[in-house]
C-alpha atoms as a PDB file:
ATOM      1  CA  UNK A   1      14.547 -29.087  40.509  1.00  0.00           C
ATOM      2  CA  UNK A   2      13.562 -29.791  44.110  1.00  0.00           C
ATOM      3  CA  UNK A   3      12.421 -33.035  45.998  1.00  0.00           C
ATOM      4  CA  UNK A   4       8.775 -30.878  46.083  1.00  0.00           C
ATOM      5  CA  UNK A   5       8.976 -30.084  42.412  1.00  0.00           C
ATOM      6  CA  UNK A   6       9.285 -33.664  41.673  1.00  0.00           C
ATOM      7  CA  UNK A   7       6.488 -34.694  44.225  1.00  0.00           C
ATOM      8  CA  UNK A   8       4.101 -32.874  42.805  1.00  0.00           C
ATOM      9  CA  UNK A   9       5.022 -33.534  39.075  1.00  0.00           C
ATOM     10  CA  UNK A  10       4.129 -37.468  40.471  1.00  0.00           C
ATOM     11  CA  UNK A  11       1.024 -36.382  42.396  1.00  0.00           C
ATOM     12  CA  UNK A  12      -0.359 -34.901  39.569  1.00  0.00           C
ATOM     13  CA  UNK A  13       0.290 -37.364  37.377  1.00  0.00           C
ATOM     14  CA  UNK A  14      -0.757 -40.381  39.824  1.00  0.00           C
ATOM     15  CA  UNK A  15      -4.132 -40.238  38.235  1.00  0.00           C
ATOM     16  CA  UNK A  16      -3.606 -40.490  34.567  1.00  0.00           C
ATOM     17  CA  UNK A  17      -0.170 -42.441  35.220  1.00  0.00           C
ATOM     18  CA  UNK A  18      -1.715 -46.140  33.332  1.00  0.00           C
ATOM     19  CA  UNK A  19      -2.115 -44.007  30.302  1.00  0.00           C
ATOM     20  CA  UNK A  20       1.912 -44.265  29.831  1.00  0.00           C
ATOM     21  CA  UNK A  21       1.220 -47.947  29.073  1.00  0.00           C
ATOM     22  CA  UNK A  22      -0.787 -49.018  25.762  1.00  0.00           C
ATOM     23  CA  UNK A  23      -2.611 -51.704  28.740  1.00  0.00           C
ATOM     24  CA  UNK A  24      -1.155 -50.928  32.184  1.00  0.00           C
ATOM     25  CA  UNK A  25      -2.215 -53.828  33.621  1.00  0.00           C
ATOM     26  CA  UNK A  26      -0.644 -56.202  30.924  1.00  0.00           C
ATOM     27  CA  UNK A  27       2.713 -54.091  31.911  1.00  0.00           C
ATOM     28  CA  UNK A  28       1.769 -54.796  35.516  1.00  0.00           C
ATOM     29  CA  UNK A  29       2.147 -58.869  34.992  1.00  0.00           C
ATOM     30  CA  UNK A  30       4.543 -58.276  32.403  1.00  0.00           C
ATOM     31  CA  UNK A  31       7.149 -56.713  34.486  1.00  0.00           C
ATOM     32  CA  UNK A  32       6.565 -58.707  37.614  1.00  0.00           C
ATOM     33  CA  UNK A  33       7.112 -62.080  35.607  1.00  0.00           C
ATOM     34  CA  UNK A  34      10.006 -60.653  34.838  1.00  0.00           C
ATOM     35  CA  UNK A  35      11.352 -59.659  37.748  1.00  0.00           C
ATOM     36  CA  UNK A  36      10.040 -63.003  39.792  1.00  0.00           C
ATOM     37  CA  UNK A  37      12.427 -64.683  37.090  1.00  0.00           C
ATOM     38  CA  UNK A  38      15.094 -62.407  37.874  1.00  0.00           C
ATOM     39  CA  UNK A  39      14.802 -62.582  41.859  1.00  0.00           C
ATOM     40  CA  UNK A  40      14.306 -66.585  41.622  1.00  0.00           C
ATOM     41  CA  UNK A  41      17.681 -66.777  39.594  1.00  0.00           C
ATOM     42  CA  UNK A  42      19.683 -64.596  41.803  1.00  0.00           C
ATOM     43  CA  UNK A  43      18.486 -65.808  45.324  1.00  0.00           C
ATOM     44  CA  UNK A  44      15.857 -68.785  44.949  1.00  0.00           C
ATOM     45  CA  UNK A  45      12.751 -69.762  45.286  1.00  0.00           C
ATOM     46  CA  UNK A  46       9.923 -68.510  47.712  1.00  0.00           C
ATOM     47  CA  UNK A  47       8.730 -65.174  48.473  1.00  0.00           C
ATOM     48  CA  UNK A  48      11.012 -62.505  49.283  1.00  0.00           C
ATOM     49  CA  UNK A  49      10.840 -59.443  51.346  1.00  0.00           C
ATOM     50  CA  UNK A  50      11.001 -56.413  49.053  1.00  0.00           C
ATOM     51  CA  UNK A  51      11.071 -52.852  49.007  1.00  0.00           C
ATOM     52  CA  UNK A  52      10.067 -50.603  45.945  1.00  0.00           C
ATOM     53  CA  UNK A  53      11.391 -47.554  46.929  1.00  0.00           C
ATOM     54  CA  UNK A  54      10.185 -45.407  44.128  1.00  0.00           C
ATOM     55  CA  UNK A  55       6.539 -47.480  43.746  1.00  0.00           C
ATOM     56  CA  UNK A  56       4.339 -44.856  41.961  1.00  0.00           C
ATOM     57  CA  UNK A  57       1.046 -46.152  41.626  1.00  0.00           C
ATOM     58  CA  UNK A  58       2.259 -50.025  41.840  1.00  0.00           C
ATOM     59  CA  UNK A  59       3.300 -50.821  38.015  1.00  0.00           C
ATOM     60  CA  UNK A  60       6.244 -53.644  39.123  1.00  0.00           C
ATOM     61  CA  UNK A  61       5.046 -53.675  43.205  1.00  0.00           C
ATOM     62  CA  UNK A  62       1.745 -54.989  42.220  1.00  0.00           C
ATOM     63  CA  UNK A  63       2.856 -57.839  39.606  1.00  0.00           C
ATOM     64  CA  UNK A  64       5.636 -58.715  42.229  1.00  0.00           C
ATOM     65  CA  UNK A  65       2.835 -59.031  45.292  1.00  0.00           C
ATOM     66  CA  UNK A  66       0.874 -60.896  43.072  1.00  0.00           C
ATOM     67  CA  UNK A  67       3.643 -63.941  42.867  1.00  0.00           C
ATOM     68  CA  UNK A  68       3.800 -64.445  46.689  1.00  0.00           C
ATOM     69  CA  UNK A  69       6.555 -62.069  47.579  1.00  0.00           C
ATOM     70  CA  UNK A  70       6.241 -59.634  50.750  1.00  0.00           C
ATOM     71  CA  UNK A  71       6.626 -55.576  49.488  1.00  0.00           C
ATOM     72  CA  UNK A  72       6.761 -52.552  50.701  1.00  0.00           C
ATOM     73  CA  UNK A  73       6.662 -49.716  48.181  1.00  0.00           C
ATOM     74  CA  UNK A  74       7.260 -46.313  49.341  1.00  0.00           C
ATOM     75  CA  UNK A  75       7.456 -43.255  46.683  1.00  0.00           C
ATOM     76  CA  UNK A  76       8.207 -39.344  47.410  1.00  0.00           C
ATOM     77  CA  UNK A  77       4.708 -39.032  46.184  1.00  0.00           C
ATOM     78  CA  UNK A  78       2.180 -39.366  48.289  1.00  0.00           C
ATOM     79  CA  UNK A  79      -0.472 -39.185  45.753  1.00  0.00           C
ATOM     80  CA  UNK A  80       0.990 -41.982  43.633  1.00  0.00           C
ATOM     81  CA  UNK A  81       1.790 -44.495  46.999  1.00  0.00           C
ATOM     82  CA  UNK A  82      -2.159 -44.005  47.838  1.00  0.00           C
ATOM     83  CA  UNK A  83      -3.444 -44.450  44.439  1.00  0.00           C
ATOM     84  CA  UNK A  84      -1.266 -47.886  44.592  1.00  0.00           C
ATOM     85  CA  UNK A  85      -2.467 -49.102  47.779  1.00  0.00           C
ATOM     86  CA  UNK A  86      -6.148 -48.575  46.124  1.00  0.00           C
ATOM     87  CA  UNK A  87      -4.932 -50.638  43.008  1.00  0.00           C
ATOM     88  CA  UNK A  88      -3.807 -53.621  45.521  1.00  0.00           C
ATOM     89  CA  UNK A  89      -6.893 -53.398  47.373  1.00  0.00           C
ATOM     90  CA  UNK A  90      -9.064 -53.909  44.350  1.00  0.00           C
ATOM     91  CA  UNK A  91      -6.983 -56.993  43.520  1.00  0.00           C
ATOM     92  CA  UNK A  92      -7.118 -58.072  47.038  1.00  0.00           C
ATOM     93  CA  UNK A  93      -3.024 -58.140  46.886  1.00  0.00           C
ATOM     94  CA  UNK A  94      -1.332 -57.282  50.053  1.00  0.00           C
ATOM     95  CA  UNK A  95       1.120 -54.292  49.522  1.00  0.00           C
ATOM     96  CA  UNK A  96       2.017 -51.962  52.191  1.00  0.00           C
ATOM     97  CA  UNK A  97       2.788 -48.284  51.162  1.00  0.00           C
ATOM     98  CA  UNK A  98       4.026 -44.981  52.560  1.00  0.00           C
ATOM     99  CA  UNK A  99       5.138 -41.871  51.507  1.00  0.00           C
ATOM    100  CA  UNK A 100       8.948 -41.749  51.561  1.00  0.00           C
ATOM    101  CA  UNK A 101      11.969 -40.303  50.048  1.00  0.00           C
ATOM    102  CA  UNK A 102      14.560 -42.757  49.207  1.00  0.00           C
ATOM    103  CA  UNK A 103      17.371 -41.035  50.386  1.00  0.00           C
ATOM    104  CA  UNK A 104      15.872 -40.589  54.176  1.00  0.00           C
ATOM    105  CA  UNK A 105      13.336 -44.033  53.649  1.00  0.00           C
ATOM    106  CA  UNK A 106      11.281 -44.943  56.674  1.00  0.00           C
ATOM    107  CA  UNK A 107      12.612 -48.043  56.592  1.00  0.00           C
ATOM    108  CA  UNK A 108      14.767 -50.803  59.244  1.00  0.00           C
ATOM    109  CA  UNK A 109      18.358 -51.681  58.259  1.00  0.00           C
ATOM    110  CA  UNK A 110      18.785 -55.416  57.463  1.00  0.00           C
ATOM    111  CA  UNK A 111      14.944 -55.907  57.001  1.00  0.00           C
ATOM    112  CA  UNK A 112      14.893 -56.732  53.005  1.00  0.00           C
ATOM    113  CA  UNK A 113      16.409 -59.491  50.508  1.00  0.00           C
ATOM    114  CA  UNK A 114      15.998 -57.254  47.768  1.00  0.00           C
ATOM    115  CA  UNK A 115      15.631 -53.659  47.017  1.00  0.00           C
ATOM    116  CA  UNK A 116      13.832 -52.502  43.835  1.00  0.00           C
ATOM    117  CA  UNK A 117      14.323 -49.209  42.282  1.00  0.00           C
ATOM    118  CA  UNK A 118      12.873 -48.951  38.208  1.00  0.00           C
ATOM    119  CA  UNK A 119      11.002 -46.694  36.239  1.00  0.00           C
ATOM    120  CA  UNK A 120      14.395 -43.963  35.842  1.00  0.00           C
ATOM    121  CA  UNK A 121      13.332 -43.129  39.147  1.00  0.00           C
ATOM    122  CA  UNK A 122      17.285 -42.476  40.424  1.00  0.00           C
ATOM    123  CA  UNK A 123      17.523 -39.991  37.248  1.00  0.00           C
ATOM    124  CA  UNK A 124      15.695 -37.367  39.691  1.00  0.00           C
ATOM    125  CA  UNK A 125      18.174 -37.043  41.825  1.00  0.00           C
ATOM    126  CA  UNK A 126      20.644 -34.086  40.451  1.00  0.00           C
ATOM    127  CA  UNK A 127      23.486 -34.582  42.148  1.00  0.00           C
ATOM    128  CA  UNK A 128      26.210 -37.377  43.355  1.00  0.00           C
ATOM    129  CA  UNK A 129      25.938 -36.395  46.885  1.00  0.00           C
ATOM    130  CA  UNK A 130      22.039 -37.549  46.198  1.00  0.00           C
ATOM    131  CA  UNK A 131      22.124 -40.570  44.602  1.00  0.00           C
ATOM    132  CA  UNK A 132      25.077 -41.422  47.364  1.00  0.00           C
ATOM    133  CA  UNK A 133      22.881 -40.931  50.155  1.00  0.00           C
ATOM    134  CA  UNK A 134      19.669 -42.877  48.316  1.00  0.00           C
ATOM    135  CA  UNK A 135      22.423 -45.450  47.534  1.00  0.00           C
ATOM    136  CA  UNK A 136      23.614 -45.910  50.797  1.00  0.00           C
ATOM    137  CA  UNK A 137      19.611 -46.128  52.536  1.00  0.00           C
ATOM    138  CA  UNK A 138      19.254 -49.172  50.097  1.00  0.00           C
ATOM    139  CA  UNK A 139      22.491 -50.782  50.800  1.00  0.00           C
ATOM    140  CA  UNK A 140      21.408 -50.366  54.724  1.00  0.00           C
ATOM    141  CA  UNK A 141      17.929 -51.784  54.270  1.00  0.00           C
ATOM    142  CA  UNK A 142      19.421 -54.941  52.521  1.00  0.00           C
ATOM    143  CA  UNK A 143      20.355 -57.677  54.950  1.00  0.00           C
ATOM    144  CA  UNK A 144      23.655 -59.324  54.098  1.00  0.00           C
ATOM    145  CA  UNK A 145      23.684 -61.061  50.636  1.00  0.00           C
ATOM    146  CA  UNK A 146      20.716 -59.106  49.790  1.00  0.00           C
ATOM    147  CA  UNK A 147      20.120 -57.900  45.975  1.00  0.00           C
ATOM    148  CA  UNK A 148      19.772 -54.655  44.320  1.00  0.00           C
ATOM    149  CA  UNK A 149      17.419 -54.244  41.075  1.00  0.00           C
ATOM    150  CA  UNK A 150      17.842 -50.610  39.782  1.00  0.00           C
ATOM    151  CA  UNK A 151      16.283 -50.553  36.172  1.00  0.00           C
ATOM    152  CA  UNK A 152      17.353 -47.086  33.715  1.00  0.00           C
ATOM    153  CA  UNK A 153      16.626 -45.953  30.589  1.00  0.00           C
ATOM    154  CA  UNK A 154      19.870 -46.008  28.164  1.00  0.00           C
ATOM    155  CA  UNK A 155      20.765 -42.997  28.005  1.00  0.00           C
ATOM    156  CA  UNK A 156      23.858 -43.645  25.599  1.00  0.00           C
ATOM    157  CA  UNK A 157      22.914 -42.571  22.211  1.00  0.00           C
ATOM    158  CA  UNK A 158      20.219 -39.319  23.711  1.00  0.00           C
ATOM    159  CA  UNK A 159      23.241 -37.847  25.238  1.00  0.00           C
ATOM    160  CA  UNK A 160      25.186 -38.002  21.778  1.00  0.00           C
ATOM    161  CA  UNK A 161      22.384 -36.874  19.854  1.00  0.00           C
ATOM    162  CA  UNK A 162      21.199 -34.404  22.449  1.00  0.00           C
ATOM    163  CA  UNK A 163      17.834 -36.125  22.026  1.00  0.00           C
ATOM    164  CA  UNK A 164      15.003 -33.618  21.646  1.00  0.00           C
ATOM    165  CA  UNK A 165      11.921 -35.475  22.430  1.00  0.00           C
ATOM    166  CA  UNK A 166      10.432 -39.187  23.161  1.00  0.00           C
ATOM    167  CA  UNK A 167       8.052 -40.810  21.155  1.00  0.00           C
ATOM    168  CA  UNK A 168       4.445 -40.702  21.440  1.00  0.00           C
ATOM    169  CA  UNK A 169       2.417 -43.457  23.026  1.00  0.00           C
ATOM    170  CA  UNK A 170      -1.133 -43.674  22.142  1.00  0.00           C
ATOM    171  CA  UNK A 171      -2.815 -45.612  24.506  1.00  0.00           C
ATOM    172  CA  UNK A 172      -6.912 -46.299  24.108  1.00  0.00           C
ATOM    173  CA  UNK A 173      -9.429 -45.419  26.180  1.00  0.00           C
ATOM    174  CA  UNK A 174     -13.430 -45.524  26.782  1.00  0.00           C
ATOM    175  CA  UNK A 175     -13.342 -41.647  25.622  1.00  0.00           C
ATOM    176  CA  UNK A 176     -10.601 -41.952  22.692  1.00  0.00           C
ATOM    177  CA  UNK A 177      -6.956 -42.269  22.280  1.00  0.00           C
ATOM    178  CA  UNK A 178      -4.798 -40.308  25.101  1.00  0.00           C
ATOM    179  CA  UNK A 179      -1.224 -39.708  23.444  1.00  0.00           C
ATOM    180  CA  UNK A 180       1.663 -39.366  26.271  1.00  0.00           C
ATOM    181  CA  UNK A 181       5.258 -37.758  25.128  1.00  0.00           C
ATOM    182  CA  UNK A 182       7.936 -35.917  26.342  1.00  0.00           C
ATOM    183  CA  UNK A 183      10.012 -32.895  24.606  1.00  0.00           C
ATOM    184  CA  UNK A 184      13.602 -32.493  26.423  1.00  0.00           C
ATOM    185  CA  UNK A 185      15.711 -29.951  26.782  1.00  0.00           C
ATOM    186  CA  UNK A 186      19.668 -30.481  27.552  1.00  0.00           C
ATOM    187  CA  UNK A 187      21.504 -28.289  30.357  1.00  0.00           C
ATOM    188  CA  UNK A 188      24.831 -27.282  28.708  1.00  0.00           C
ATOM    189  CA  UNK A 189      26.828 -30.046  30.982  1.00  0.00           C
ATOM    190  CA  UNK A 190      25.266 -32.536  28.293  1.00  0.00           C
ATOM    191  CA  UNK A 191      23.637 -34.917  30.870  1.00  0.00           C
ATOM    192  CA  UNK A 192      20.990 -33.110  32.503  1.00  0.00           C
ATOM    193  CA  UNK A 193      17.667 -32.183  30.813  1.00  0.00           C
ATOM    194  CA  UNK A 194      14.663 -30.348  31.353  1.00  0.00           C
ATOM    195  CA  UNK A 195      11.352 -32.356  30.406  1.00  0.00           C
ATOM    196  CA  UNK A 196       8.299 -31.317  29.606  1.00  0.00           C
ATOM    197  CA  UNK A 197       5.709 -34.229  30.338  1.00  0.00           C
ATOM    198  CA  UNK A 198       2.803 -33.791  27.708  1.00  0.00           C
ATOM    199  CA  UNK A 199      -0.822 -35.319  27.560  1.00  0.00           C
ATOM    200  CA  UNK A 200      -3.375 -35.221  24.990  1.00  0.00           C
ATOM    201  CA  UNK A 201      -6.250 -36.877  26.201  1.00  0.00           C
ATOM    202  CA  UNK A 202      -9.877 -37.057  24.572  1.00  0.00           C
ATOM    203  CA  UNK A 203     -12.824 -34.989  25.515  1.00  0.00           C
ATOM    204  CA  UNK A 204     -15.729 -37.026  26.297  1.00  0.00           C
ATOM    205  CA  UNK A 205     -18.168 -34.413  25.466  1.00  0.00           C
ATOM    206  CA  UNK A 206     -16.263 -33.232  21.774  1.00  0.00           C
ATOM    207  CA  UNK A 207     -14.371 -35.913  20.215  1.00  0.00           C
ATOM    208  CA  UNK A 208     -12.818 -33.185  18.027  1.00  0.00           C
ATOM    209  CA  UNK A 209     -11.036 -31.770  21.484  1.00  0.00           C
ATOM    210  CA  UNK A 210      -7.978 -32.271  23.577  1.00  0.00           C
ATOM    211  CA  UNK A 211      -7.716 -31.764  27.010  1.00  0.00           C
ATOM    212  CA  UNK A 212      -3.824 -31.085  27.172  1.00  0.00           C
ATOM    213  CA  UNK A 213      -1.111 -31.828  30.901  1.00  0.00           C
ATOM    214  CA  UNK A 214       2.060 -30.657  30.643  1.00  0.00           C
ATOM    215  CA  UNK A 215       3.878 -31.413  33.589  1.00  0.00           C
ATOM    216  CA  UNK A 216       7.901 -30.660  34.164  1.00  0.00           C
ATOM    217  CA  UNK A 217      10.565 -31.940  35.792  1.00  0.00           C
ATOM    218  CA  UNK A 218      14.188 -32.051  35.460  1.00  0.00           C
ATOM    219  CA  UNK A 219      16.041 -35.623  35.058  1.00  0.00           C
ATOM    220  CA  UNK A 220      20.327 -36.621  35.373  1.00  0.00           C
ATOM    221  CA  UNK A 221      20.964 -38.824  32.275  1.00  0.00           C
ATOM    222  CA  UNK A 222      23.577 -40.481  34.180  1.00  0.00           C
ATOM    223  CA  UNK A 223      25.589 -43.212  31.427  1.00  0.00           C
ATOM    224  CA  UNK A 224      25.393 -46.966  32.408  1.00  0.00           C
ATOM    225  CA  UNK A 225      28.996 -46.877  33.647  1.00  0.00           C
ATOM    226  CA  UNK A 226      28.328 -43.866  35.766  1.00  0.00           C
ATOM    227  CA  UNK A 227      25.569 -45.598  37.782  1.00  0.00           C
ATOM    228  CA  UNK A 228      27.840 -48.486  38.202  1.00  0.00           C
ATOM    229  CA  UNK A 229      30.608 -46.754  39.786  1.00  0.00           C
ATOM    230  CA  UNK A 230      28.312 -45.023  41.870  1.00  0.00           C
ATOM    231  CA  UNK A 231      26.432 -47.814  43.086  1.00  0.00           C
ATOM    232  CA  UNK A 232      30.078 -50.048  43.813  1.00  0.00           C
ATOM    233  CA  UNK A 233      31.013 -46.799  45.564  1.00  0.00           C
ATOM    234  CA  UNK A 234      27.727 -47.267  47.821  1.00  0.00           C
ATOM    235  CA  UNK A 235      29.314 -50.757  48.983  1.00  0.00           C
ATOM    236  CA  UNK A 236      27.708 -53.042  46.817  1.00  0.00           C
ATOM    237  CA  UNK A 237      29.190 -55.851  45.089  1.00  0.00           C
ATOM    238  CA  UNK A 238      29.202 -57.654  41.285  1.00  0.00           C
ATOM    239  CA  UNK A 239      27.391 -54.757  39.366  1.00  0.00           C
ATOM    240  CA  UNK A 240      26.480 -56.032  36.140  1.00  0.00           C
ATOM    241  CA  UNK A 241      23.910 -55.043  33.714  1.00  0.00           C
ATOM    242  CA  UNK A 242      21.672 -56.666  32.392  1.00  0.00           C
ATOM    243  CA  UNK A 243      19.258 -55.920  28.860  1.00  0.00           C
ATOM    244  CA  UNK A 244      15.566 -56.149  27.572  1.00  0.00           C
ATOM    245  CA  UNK A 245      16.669 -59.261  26.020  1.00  0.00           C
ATOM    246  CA  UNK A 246      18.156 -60.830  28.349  1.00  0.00           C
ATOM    247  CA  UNK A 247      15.519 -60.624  31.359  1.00  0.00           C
ATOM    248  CA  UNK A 248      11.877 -59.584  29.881  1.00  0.00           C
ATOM    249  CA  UNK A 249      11.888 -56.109  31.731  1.00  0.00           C
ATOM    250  CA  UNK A 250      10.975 -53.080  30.253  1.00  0.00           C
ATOM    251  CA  UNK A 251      14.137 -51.098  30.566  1.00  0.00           C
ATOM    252  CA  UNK A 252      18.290 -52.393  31.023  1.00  0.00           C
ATOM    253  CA  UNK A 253      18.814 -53.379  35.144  1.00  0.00           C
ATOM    254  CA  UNK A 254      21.605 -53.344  37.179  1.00  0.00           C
ATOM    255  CA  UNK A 255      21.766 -55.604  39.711  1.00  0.00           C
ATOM    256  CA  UNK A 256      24.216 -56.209  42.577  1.00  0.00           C
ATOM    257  CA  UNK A 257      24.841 -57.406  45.574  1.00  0.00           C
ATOM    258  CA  UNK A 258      25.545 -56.386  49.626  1.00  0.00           C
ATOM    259  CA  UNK A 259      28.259 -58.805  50.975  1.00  0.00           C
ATOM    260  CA  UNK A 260      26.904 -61.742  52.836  1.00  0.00           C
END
């Protein structure tokens, strides 16, 4: 799976992307209360200069803009990093985007207290000599004591059960329900997959139908301890995760530090 194959997987999905969520926008304030709470705890109060490198369509960018802080989100899709410019516009947030791929990021070194990377985004990238070089742009763009916030699925017990499939989410709509879910499919190494990204969604004009997406990509199910070493490897400092439980956010986060 190439850097276009995944760009386009996200461009066509920028448009239908809020129908992951049961209410998007609820998720929105959701996650960026939670992250506010996190960044606050870690480096204090006041806005802070952050960049989303993998933004989408603005699902933790927009909740974080929202609570004063200065962001930049960037995504390899250009589709998606357009579609959340319009959604901060509409709120009359300030968020700057652009097109980017976060292992070549048009972005300064030193310029941000924290970096943000969520939504399994670092899964995409197949190979160590990848997530090395995304690793490293972050660690650049981070002035010294900055923080890293890199949020992954758990991807313990899937790998031991070969996991075949997600479940569904049924989210409502004006039209109907729209049901999101993926079906995965395991490269003999154990930790790579092949997904098949799956959307029912109603048909305005026969409630009876489905208009049906299936979108694919390819994903690294990289273990908790794996992204740790890689990320210490990268130069950063104190990688510890942390849970659902423990900070609000939708999925486990590592965070860590560059060295003052």
């Amino acid at each position: 799976m190439t850097a276009h194959s995944t760009r386009r997987f996200y461009d066509d999905l920028a448009d239908e992307y809020h129908l992951l969520y049961p209410d998007w926008q609820a998720g929105v304030e959701r996650q960026g209360a939670a992250l506010d709470r996190l960044i606050h705890d870690r480096l204090g109060p006041g806005g802070q200069r952050i960049w989303d490198c993998a933004c989408g369509i603005g699902t933790q960018a927009l909740g974080l803009a929202a609570r004063g802080h200065d962001v930049l989100g960037t995504d390899l899709s250009p589709a998606a990093a357009a579609r959340a410019a319009r959604e901060a516009d509409a709120r009359g947030l300030r968020l700057r985007t652009a097109a980017g791929d976060m292992r070549r990021p048009p972005v300064a070194a030193d310029a941000f207290d924290v970096v943000l990377c969520a939504d399994n985004s670092l899964a995409h990238l197949l190979t160590e000599a990848d997530i090395n070089a995304a690793l490293r742009a972050m660690h650049r763009s981070l002035r010294p004591g900055g923080l890293l916030l890199l949020g992954m699925r758990d991807y313990e017990q899937a790998r031991a059960e070969q996991r075949p499939a997600t479940l569904p989410q049924v989210t409502p709509t004006e039209a109907g329900r729209s049901i999101s879910f993926q079906l995965w499919h395991w490269h003999p190494d154990g930790e790579r997959y092949d997904l098949e990204h799956i959307q029912l969604l109603p048909n305005g004009a026969h409630s009876d139908d489905w208009q049906v997406r299936v979108r694919r990509a390819t994903s690294w199910a990289l273990s908790h301890t794996q992204i740790s070493d890689l990320v210490t490897a990268a130069g950063f400092r104190d990688a510890t995760w942390l849970t659902p439980q423990q900070t609000g956010f939708i999925q486990p986060i590592l965070n860590a530090n560059k060295a003052p």
